[in-house]
Protein backbone atom coordinates (compact mmCIF):
# COMPACT_ATOMS: atom_id res chain seq x y z
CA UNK A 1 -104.24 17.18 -119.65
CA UNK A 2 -102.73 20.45 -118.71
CA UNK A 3 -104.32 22.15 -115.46
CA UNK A 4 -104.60 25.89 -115.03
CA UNK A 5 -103.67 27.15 -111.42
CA UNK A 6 -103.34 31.07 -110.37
CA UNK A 7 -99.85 32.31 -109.68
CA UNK A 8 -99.86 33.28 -106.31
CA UNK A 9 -98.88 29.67 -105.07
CA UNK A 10 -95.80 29.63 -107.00
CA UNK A 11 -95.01 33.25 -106.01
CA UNK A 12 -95.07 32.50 -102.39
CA UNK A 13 -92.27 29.54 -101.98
CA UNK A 14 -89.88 27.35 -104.43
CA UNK A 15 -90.80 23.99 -105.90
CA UNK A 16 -91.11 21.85 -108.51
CA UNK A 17 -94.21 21.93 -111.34
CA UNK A 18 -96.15 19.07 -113.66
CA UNK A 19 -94.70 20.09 -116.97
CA UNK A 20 -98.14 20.29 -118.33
CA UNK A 21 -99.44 23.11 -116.15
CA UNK A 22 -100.04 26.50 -117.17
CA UNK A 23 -100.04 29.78 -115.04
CA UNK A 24 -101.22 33.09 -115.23
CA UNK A 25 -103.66 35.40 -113.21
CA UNK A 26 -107.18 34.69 -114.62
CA UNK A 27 -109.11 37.77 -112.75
CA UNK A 28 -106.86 40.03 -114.80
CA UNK A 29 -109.06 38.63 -118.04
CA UNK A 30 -112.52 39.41 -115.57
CA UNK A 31 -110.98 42.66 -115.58
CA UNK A 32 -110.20 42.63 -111.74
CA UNK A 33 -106.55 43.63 -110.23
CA UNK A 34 -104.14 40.52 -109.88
CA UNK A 35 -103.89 39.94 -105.95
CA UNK A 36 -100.50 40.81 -103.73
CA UNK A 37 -98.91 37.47 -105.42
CA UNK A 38 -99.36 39.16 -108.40
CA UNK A 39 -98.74 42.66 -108.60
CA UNK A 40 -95.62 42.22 -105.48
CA UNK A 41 -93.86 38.90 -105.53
CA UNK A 42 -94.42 37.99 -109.67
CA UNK A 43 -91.93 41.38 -110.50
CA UNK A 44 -89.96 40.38 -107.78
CA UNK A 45 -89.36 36.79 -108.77
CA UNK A 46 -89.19 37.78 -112.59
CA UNK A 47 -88.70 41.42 -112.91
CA UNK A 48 -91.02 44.48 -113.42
CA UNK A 49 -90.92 44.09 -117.33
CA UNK A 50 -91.90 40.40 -117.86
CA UNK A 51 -94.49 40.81 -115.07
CA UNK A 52 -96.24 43.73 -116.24
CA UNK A 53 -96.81 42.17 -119.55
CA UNK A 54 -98.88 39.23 -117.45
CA UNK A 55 -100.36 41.30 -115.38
CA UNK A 56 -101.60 43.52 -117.99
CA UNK A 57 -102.95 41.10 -120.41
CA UNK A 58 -103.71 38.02 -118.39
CA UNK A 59 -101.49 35.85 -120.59
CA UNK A 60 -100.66 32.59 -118.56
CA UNK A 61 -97.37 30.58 -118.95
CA UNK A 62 -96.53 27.17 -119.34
CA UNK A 63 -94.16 25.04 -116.99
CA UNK A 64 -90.92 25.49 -119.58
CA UNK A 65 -91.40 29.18 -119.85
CA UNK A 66 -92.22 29.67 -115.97
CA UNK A 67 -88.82 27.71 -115.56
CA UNK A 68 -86.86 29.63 -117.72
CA UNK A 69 -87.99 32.99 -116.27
CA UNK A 70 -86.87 31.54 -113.17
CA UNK A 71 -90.91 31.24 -111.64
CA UNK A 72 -90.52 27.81 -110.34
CA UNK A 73 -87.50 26.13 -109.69
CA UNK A 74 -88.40 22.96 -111.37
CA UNK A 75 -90.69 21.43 -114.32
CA UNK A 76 -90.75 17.52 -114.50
CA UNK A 77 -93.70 14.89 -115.56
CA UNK A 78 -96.21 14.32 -113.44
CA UNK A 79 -95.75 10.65 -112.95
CA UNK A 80 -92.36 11.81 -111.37
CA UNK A 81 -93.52 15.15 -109.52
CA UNK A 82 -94.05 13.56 -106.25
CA UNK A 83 -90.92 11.65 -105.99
CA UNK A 84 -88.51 14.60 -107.59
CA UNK A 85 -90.11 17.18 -104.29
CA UNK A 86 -89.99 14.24 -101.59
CA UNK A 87 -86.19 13.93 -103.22
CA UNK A 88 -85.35 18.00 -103.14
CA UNK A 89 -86.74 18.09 -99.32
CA UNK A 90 -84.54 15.15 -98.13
CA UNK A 91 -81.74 17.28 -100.13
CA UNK A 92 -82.60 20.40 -98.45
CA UNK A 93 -82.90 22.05 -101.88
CA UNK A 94 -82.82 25.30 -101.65
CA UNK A 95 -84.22 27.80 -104.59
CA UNK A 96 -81.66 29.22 -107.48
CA UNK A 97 -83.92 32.23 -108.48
CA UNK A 98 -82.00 35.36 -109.19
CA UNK A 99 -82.72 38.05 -111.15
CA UNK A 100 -80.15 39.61 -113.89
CA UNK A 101 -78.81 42.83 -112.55
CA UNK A 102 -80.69 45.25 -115.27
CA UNK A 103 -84.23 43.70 -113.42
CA UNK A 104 -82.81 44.05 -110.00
CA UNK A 105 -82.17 47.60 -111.04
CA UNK A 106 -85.56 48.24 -112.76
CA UNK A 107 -87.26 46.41 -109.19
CA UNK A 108 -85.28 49.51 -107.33
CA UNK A 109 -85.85 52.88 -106.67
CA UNK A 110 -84.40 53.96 -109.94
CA UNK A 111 -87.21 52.26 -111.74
CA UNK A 112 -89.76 53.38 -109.69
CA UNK A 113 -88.49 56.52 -110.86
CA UNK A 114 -88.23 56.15 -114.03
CA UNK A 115 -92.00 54.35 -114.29
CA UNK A 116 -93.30 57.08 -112.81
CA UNK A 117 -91.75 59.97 -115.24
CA UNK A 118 -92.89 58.10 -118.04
CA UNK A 119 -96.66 57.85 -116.73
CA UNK A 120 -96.37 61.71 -116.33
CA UNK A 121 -95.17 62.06 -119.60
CA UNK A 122 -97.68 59.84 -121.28
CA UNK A 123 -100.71 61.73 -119.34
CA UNK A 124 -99.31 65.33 -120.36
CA UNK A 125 -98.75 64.20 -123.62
CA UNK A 126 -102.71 63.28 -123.79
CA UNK A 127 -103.83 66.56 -121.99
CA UNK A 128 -102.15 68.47 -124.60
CA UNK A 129 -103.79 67.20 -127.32
């Protein structure tokens, strides 16, 4: 059974996920804004691009694909969930996120910039016609 949580726990630290769970910002499909998790920490834990498409459309994620965009730091079975975070603690695991340099640039003031331009474009473009 997979469970549905909202994203702003895994935003806020590292860990480990049941490989079953899915995540996503619900209120965005209520059409309500995401809260700070999601419109602050999701772009900076996975960039600007891949977090505007969630928190545009409400799409949720699954464990693997949280993973690979580098969401959580860990997807395992639940039957093993408990044991693999008491085992990372003892460790003192610490969390690999990075983002690739072209979404570290795009987080920046440059993309900011560049975000904003656009928008202006778009809404001239739409007052013209």
């Amino acid at each position: 059974m997979a469970a549905w949580s909202w994203l702003w726990p895994a935003t806020a630290a590292s860990g480990s996920l049941d490989d079953k769970t899915a995540l996503g910002l619900p209120e965005v499909q209520l059409g309500l804004l995401p809260g700070s998790g999601g419109t602050q920490r999701l772009p900076r834990l996975i960039g600007a691009s891949k977090a505007l498409d969630m928190i545009l459309t409400g799409k949720h994620i699954r464990a693997r694909q949280a993973l690979r965009l580098g969401l959580v730091d860990d997807a395992v079975p639940q039957s093993i969930l408990l044991q693999t975070a008491i085992e990372r603690v003892k460790q003192g695991w610490q969390s690999r996120r990075e983002l690739p340099w072209q979404e570290r640039l795009l987080n920046g003031p440059l993309g900011k910039s560049l975000a904003v331009q656009h928008c202006t474009q778009e809404n001239a473009g739409e007052n013209a016609r």
